[in-house]
Protein backbone atom coordinates (compact mmCIF):
# COMPACT_ATOMS: atom_id res chain seq x y z
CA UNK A 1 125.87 89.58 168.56
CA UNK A 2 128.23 92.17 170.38
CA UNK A 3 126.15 95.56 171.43
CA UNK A 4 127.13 98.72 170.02
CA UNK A 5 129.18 99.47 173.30
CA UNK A 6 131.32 96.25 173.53
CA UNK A 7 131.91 96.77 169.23
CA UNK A 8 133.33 100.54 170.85
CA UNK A 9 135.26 98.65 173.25
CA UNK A 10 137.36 97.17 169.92
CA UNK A 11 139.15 100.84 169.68
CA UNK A 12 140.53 101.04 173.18
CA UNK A 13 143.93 102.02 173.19
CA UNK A 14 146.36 104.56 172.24
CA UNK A 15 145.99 105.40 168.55
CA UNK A 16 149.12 107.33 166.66
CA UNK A 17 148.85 108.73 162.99
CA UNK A 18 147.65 111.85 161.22
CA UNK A 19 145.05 113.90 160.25
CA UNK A 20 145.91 114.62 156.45
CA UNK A 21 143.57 117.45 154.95
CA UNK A 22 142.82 117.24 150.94
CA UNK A 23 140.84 119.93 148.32
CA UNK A 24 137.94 117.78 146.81
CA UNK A 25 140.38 117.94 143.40
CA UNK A 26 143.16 115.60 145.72
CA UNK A 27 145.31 118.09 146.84
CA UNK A 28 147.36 117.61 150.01
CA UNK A 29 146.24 120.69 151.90
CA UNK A 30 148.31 119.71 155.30
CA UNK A 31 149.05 116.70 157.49
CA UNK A 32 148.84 117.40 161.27
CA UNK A 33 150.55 114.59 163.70
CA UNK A 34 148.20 113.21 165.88
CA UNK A 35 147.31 110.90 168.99
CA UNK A 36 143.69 109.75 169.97
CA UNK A 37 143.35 107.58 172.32
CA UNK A 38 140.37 105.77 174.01
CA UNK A 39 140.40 104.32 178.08
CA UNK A 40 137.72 102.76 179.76
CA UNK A 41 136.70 103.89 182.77
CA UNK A 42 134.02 102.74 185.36
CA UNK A 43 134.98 99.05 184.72
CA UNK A 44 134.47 100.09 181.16
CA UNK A 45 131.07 101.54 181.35
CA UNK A 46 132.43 104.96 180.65
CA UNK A 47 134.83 105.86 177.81
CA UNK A 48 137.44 108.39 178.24
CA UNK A 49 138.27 110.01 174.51
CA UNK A 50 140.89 111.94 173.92
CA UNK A 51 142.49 113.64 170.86
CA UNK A 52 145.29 114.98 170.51
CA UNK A 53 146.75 117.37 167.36
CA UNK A 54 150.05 118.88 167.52
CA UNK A 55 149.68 122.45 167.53
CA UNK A 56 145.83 122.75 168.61
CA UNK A 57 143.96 122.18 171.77
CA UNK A 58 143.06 118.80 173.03
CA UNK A 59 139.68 117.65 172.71
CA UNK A 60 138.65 115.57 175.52
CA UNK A 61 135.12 113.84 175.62
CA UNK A 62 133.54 111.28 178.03
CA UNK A 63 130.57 109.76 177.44
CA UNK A 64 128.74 106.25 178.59
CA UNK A 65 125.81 106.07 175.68
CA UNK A 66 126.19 106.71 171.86
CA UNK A 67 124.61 109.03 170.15
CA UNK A 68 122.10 108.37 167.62
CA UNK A 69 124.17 109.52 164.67
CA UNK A 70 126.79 106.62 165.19
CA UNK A 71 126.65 103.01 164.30
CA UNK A 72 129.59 100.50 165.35
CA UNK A 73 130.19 96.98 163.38
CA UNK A 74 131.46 94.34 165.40
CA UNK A 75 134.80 94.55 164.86
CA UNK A 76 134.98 98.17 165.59
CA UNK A 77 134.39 99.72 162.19
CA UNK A 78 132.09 102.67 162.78
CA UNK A 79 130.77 105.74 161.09
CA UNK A 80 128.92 109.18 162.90
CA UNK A 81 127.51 112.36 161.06
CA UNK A 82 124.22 113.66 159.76
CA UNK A 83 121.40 111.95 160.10
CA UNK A 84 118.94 114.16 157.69
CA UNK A 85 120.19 116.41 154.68
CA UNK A 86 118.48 119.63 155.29
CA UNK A 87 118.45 122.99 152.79
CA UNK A 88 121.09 125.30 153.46
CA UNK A 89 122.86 123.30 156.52
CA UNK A 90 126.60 121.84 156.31
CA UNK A 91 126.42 118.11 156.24
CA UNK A 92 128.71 115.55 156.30
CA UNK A 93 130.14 111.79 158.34
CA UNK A 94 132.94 110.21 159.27
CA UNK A 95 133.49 106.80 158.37
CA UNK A 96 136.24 104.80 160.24
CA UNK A 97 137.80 101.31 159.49
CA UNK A 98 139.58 99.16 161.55
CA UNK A 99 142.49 95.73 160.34
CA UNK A 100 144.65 94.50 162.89
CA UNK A 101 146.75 97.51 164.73
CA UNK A 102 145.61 100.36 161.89
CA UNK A 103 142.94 101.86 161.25
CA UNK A 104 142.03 104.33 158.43
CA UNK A 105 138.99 107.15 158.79
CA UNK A 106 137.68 109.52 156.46
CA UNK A 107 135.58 112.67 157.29
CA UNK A 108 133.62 113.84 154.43
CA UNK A 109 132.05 117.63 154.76
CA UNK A 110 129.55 119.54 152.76
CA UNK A 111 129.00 123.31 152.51
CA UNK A 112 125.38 125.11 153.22
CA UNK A 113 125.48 124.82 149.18
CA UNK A 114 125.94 121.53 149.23
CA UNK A 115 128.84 121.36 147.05
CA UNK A 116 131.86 118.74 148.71
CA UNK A 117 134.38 120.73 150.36
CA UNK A 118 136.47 119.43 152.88
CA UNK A 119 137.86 115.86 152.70
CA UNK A 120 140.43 114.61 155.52
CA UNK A 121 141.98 110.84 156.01
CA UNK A 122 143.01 110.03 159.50
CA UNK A 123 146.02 107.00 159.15
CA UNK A 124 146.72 105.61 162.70
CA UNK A 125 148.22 102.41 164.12
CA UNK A 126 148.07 101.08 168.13
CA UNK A 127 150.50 102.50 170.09
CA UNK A 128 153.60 100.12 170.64
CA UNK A 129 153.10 98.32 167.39
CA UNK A 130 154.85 99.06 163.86
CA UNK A 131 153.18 101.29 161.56
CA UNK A 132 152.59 100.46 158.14
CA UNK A 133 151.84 102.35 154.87
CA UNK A 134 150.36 101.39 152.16
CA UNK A 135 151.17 102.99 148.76
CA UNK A 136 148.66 105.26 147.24
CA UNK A 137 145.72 103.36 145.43
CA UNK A 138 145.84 103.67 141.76
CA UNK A 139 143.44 102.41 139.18
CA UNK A 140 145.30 99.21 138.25
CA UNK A 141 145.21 97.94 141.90
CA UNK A 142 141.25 98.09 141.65
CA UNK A 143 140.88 96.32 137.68
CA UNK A 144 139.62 92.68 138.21
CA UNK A 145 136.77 90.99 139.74
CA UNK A 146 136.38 91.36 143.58
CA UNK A 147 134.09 88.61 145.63
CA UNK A 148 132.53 90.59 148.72
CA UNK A 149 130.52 89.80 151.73
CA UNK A 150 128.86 92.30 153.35
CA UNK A 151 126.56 93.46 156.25
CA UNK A 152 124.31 96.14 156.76
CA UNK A 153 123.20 97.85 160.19
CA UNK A 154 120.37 100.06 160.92
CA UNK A 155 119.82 103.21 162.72
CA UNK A 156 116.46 101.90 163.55
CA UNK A 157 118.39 98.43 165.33
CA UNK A 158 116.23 96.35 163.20
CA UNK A 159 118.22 92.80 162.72
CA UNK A 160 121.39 93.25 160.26
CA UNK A 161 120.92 91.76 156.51
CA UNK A 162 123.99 90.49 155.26
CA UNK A 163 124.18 89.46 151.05
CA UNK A 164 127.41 88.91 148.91
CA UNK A 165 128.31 90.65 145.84
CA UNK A 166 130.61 90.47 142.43
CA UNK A 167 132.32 93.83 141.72
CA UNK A 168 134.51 93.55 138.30
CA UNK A 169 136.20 96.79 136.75
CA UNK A 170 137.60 97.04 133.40
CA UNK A 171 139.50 99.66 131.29
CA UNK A 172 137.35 99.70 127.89
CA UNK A 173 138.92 100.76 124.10
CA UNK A 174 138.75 104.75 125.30
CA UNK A 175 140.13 104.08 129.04
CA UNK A 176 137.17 104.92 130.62
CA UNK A 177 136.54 102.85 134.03
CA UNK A 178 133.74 100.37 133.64
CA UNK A 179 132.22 99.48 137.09
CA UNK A 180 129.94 96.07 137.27
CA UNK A 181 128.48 95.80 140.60
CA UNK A 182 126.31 92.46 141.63
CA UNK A 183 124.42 91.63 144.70
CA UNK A 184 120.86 89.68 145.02
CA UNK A 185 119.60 89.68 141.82
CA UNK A 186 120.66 93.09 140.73
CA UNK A 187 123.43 94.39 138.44
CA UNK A 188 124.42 97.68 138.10
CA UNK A 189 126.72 99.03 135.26
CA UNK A 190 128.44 102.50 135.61
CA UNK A 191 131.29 104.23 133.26
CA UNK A 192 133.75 106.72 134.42
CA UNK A 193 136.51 109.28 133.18
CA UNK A 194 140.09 108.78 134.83
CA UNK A 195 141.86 111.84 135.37
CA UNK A 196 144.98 111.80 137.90
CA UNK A 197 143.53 110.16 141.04
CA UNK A 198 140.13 111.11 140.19
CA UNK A 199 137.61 108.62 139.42
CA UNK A 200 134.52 111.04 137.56
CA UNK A 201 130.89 108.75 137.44
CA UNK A 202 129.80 110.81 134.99
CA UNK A 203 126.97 109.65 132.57
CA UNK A 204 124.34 111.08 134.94
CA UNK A 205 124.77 114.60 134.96
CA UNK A 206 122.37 114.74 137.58
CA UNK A 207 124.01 112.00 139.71
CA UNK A 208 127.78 112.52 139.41
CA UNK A 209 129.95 110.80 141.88
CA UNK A 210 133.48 110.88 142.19
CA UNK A 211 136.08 108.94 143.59
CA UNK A 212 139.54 110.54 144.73
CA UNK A 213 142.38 107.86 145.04
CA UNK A 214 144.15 108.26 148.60
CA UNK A 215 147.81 107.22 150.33
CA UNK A 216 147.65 104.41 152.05
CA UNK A 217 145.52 102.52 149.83
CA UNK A 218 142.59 104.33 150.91
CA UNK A 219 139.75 106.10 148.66
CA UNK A 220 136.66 108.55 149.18
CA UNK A 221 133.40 108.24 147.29
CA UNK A 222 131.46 111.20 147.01
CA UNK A 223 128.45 112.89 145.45
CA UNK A 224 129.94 115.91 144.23
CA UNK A 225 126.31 117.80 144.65
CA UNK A 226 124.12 117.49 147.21
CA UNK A 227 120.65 117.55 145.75
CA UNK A 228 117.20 117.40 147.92
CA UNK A 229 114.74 114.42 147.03
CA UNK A 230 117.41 112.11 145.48
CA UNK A 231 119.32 109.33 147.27
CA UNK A 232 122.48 109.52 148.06
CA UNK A 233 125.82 107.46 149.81
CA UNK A 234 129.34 108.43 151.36
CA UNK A 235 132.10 105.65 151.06
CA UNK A 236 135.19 104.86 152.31
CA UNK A 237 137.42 102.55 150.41
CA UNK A 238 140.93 100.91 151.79
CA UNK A 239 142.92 98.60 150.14
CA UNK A 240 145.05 96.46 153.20
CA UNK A 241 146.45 93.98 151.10
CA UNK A 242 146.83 93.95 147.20
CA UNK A 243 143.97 91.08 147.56
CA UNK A 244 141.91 92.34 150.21
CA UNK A 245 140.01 95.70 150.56
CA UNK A 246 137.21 96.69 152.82
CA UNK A 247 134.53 99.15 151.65
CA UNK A 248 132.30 101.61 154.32
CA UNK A 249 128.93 102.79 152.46
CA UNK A 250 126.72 105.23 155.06
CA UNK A 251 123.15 105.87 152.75
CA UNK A 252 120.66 108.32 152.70
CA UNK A 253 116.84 108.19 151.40
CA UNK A 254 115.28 110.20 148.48
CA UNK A 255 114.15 112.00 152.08
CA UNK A 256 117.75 113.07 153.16
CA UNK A 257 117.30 110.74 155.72
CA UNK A 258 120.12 108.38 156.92
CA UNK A 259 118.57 104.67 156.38
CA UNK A 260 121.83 102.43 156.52
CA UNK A 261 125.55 101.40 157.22
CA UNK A 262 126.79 98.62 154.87
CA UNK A 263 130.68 97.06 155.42
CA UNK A 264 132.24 95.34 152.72
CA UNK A 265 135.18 93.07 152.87
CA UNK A 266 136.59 91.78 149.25
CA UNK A 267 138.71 89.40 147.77
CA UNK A 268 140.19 89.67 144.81
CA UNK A 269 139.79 86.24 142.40
């Protein structure tokens, strides 16, 4: 299995795209150009980071260990951010995927309140290759049954589990969403109201959870409360080819405490 720094070593390169800014209703707030890219240094033992956004300051970081806060797949898929949900402290992660020459990220942020406030997709593509764009997910590209395999990393490096699962989603008589989601020997059933590019998990009121359909095929899943003693996950969501969409889930404990990294790559049957 490929350490954490070698699955870094998968981003290397010269990354060009945009960091696109959205209210938690969907709302395209702005769209900055940027360029980040990532050289080795040191015979690759250091990393040289760099990001660039037109109109700010450049950002330059090098570094030659990880932090704890960040986990990396193999293939370069990563996500970094809080690793304990505290009272009255902003919290939040970023959650990055990686297909080919693109990648798509999503940073998820959480006032002292704990209400979702800031959500911003970062599109990029290698330097020197074509870009493409995906349309913006809709509802009907999700409907159907979606065969996954998965793998989840720990924070603690115990030995990754990996599991398949059986996600089907249906429009019922009203045109609510109904969400079936499989793995092991468990099922779990949700409902949701559709409104715009908002999905609204709402049968809990104690446990709502939206989802806010992005460009480019991607999505964010989000509690939209914080609440102390109750478990909780971030996703991101990207669809890369009308049969083929990868999932990110970063999950907390009852204890605020960040416990796992799951990806998910389905196909659609």
């Amino acid at each position: 299995m490929a350490s954490q720094w070698e699955s870094l070593l998968k981003n290397l390169g010269e990354w060009q795209g945009s960091f696109t800014r959205f209210s938690t209703q969907g709302q395209l707030l702005e769209d900055i150009k940027s360029v980040v890219s990532f050289e080795g240094l040191n015979e690759n033992k250091t990393m040289r980071q760099v990001v660039h956004r037109e109109g700010q300051e450049d950002l330059v970081l090098e570094y030659s260990s990880l932090a704890k806060s960040i986990l990396f797949f193999e293939n370069g898929a990563f996500s970094q951010g809080s690793i304990q949900l505290a009272p009255f402290t902003e919290f939040g992660a970023e959650l990055g995927l990686i297909y080919e020459n693109r990648r798509v990220r999503l940073v998820q942020l959480f006032d002292k309140n704990g209400q979702l406030d800031k959500l911003t997709l970062i599109r990029e593509h290698l330097a020197g290759t074509e870009p493409v764009e995906n349309p913006p997910l809709t509802v009907n590209d999700l409907l159907g049954e979606w065969h996954g395999e998965a793998i989840t990393i720990y924070p603690d490096w115990r030995s990754p589990d990996t599991f398949s699962s059986t996600l089907k989603l249906h429009l019922d008589d009203t045109g609510r969403l109904v969400q079936s989601l499989a793995f092991g020997e468990r099922t779990i059933t949700s409902t949701a109201t559709i409104k715009g590019s908002l999905i609204h998990f709402d049968q809990d009121p104690q446990k709502q959870v939206q989802v806010l359909l992005l460009p480019n095929g991607a999505s964010a899943t989000s509690p939209l409360q914080l609440k102390l003693r109750q478990p909780l996950f971030l996703e991101v969501g990207w669809l890369i080819q009308p049969n083929l969409r990868q999932r990110m889930v970063r999950t907390y404990s009852d204890k605020g405490e960040w416990v796992s990294l799951t990806l998910v790559t389905e196909k659609k049957v």
